[in-house]
C-alpha atoms as a PDB file:
ATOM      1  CA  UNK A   1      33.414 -60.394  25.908  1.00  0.00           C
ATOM      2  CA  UNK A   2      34.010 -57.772  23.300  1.00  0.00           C
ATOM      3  CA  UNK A   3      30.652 -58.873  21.640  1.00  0.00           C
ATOM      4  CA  UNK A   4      29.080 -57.394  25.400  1.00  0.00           C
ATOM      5  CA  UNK A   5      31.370 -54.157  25.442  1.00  0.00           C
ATOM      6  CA  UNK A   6      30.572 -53.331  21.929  1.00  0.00           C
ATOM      7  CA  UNK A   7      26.572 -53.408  22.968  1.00  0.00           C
ATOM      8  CA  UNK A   8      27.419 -52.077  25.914  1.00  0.00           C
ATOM      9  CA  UNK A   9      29.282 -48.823  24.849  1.00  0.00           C
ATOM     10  CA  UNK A  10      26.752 -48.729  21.600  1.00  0.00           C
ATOM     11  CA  UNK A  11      23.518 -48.818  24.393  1.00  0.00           C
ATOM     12  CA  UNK A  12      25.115 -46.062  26.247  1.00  0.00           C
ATOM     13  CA  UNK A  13      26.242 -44.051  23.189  1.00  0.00           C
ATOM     14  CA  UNK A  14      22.332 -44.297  22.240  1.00  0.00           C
ATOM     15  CA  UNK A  15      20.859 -43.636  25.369  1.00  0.00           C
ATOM     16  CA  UNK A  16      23.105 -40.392  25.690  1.00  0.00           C
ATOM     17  CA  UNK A  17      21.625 -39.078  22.127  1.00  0.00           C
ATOM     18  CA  UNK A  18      18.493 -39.655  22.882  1.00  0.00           C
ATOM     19  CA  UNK A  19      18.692 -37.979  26.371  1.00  0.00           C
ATOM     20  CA  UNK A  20      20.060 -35.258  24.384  1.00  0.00           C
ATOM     21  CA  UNK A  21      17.423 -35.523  21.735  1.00  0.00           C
ATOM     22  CA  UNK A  22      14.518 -35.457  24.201  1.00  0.00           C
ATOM     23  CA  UNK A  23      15.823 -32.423  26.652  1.00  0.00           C
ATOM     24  CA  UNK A  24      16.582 -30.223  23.614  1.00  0.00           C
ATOM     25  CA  UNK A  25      13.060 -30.700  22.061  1.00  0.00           C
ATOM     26  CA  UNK A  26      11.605 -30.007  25.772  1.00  0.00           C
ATOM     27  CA  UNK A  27      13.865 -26.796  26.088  1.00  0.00           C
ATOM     28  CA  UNK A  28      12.275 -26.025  22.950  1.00  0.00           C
ATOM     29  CA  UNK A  29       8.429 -26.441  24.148  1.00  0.00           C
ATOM     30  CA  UNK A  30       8.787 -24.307  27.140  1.00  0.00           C
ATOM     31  CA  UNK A  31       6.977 -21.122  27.173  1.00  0.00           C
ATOM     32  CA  UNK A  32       9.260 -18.641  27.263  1.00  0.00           C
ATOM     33  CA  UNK A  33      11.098 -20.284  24.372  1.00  0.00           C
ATOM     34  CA  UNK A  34       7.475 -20.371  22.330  1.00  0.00           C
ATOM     35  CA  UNK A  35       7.253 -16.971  22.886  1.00  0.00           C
ATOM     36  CA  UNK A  36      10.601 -15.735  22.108  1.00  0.00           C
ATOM     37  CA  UNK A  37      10.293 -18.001  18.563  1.00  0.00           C
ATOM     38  CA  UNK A  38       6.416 -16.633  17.808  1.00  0.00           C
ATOM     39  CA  UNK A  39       7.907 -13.357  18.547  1.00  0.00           C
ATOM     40  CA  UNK A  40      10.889 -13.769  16.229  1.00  0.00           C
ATOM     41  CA  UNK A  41       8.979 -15.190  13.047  1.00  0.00           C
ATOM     42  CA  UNK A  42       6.337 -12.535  13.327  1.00  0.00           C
ATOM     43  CA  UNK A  43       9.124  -9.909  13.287  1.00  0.00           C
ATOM     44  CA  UNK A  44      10.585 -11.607  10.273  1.00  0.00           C
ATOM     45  CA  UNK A  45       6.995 -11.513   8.743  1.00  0.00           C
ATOM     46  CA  UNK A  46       6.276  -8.103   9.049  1.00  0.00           C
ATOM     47  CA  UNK A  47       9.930  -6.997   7.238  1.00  0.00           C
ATOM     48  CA  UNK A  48       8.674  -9.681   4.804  1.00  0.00           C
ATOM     49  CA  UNK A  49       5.341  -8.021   4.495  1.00  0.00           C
ATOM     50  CA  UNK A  50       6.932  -4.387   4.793  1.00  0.00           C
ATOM     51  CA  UNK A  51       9.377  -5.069   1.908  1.00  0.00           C
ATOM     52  CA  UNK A  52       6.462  -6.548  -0.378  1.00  0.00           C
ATOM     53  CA  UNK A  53       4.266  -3.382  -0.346  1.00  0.00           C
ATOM     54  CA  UNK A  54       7.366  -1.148  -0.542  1.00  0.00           C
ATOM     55  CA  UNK A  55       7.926  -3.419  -3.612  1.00  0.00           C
ATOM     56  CA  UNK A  56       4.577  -2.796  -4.664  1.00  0.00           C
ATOM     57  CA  UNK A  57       3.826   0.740  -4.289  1.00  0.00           C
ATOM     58  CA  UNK A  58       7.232   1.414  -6.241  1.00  0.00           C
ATOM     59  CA  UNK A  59       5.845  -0.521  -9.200  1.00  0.00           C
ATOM     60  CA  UNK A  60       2.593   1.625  -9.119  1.00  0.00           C
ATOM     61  CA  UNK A  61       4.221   4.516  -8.881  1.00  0.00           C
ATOM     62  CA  UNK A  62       6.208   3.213 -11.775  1.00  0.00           C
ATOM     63  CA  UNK A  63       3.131   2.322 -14.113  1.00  0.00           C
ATOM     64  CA  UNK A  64       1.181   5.374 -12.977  1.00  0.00           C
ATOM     65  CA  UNK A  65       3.707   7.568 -14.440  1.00  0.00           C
ATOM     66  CA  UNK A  66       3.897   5.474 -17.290  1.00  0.00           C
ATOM     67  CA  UNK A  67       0.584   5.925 -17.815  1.00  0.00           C
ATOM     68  CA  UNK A  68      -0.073   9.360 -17.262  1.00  0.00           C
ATOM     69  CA  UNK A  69       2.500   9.773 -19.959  1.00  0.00           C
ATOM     70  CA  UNK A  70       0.709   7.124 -22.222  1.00  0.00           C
ATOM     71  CA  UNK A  71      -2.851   9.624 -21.657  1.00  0.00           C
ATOM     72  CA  UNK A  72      -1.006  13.036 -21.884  1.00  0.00           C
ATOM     73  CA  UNK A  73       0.503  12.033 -25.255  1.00  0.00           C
ATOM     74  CA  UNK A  74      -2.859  10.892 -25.731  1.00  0.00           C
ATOM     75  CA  UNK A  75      -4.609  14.156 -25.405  1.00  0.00           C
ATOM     76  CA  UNK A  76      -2.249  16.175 -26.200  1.00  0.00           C
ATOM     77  CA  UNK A  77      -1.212  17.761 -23.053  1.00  0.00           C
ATOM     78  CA  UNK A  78       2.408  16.914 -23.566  1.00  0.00           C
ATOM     79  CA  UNK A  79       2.592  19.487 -26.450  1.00  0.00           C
ATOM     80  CA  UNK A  80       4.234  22.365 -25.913  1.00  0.00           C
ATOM     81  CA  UNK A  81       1.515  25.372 -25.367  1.00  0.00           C
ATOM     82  CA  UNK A  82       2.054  28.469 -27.320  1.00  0.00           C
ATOM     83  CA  UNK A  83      -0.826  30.396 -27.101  1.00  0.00           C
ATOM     84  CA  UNK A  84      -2.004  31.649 -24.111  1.00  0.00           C
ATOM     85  CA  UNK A  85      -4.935  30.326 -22.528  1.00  0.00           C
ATOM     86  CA  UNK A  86      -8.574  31.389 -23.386  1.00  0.00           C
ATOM     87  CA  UNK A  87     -10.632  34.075 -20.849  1.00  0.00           C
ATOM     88  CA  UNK A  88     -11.984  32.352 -18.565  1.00  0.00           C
ATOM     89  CA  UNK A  89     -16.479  31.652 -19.022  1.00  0.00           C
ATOM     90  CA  UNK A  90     -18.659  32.185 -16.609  1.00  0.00           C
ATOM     91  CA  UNK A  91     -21.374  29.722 -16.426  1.00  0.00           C
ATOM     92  CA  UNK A  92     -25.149  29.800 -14.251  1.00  0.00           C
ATOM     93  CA  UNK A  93     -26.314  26.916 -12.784  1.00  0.00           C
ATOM     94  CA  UNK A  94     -29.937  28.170 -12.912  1.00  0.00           C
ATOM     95  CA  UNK A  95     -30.844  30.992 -15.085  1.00  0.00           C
ATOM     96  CA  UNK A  96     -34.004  33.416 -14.394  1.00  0.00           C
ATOM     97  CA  UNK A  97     -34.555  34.915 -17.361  1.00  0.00           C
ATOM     98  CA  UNK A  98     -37.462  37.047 -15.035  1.00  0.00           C
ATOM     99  CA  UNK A  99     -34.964  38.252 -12.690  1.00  0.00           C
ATOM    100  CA  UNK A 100     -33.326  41.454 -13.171  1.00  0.00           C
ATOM    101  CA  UNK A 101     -30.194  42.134 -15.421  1.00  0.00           C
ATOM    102  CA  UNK A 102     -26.992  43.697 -14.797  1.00  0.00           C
ATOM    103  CA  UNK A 103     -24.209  44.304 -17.495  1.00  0.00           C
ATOM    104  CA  UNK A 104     -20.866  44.856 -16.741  1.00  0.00           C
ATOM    105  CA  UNK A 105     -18.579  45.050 -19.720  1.00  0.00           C
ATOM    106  CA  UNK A 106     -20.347  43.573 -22.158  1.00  0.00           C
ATOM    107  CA  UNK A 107     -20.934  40.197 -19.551  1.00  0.00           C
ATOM    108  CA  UNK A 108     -24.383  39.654 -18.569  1.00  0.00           C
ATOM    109  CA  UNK A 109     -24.796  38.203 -14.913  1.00  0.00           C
ATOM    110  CA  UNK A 110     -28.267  37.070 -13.731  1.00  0.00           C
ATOM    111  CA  UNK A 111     -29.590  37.239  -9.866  1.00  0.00           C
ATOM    112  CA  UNK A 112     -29.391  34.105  -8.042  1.00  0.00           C
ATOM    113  CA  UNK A 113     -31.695  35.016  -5.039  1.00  0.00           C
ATOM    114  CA  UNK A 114     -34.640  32.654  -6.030  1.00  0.00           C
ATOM    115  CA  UNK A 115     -36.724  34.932  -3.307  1.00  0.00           C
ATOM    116  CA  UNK A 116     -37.212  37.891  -6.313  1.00  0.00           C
ATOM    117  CA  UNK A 117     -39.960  35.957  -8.252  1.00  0.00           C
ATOM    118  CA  UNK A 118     -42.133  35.842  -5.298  1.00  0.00           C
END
């Protein structure tokens, strides 16, 4: 007889789990549960994602500094300038050596109207 209870009560204690078991995993596939989970992980995602490219636009911030220090020393722009800087040129893009002249203190400027040859 206590061969019969023991099955007995262990049937029951089983049955009870997996009743449990079954109506918690159905719970879980309803659609408003889905949605609040898919809703959830994406949110954790994106502050995954967001903290990744903060993490990575720090570090090339980082190395372009690094860098630019690396190319000023370089080219040595990080040296201290004591001389002042040279007057500045002035260049033509096309030069008509037919067109007319004008000097202005001692700086000869050319006429860009390409209409005068004509």
């Amino acid at each position: 007889m206590f061969r019969r209870t023991f099955w007995f009560t262990t049937g029951v204690a089983t049955g009870v789990w997996a009743t449990t078991k079954v109506n918690r995993k159905l719970k879980q596939l309803t659609p408003e549960h889905l949605a609040v989970t898919a809703a959830n992980k994406a949110i954790e995602a994106g502050h995954r994602l967001k903290d990744r490219a903060v993490g990575f636009a720090l570090d090339v911030r980082d190395n372009m500094a690094q860098r630019e220090a690396e190319l000023d020393d370089a080219l040595g722009l990080s040296a201290p300038v004591g001389r002042e800087l040279p007057e500045m040129r002035h260049y033509t893009a096309i030069e008509n050596r037919n067109a007319p002249k004008s000097v202005d203190n001692d700086r000869t400027t050319y006429s860009y109207n390409r209409n005068e040859d004509h």
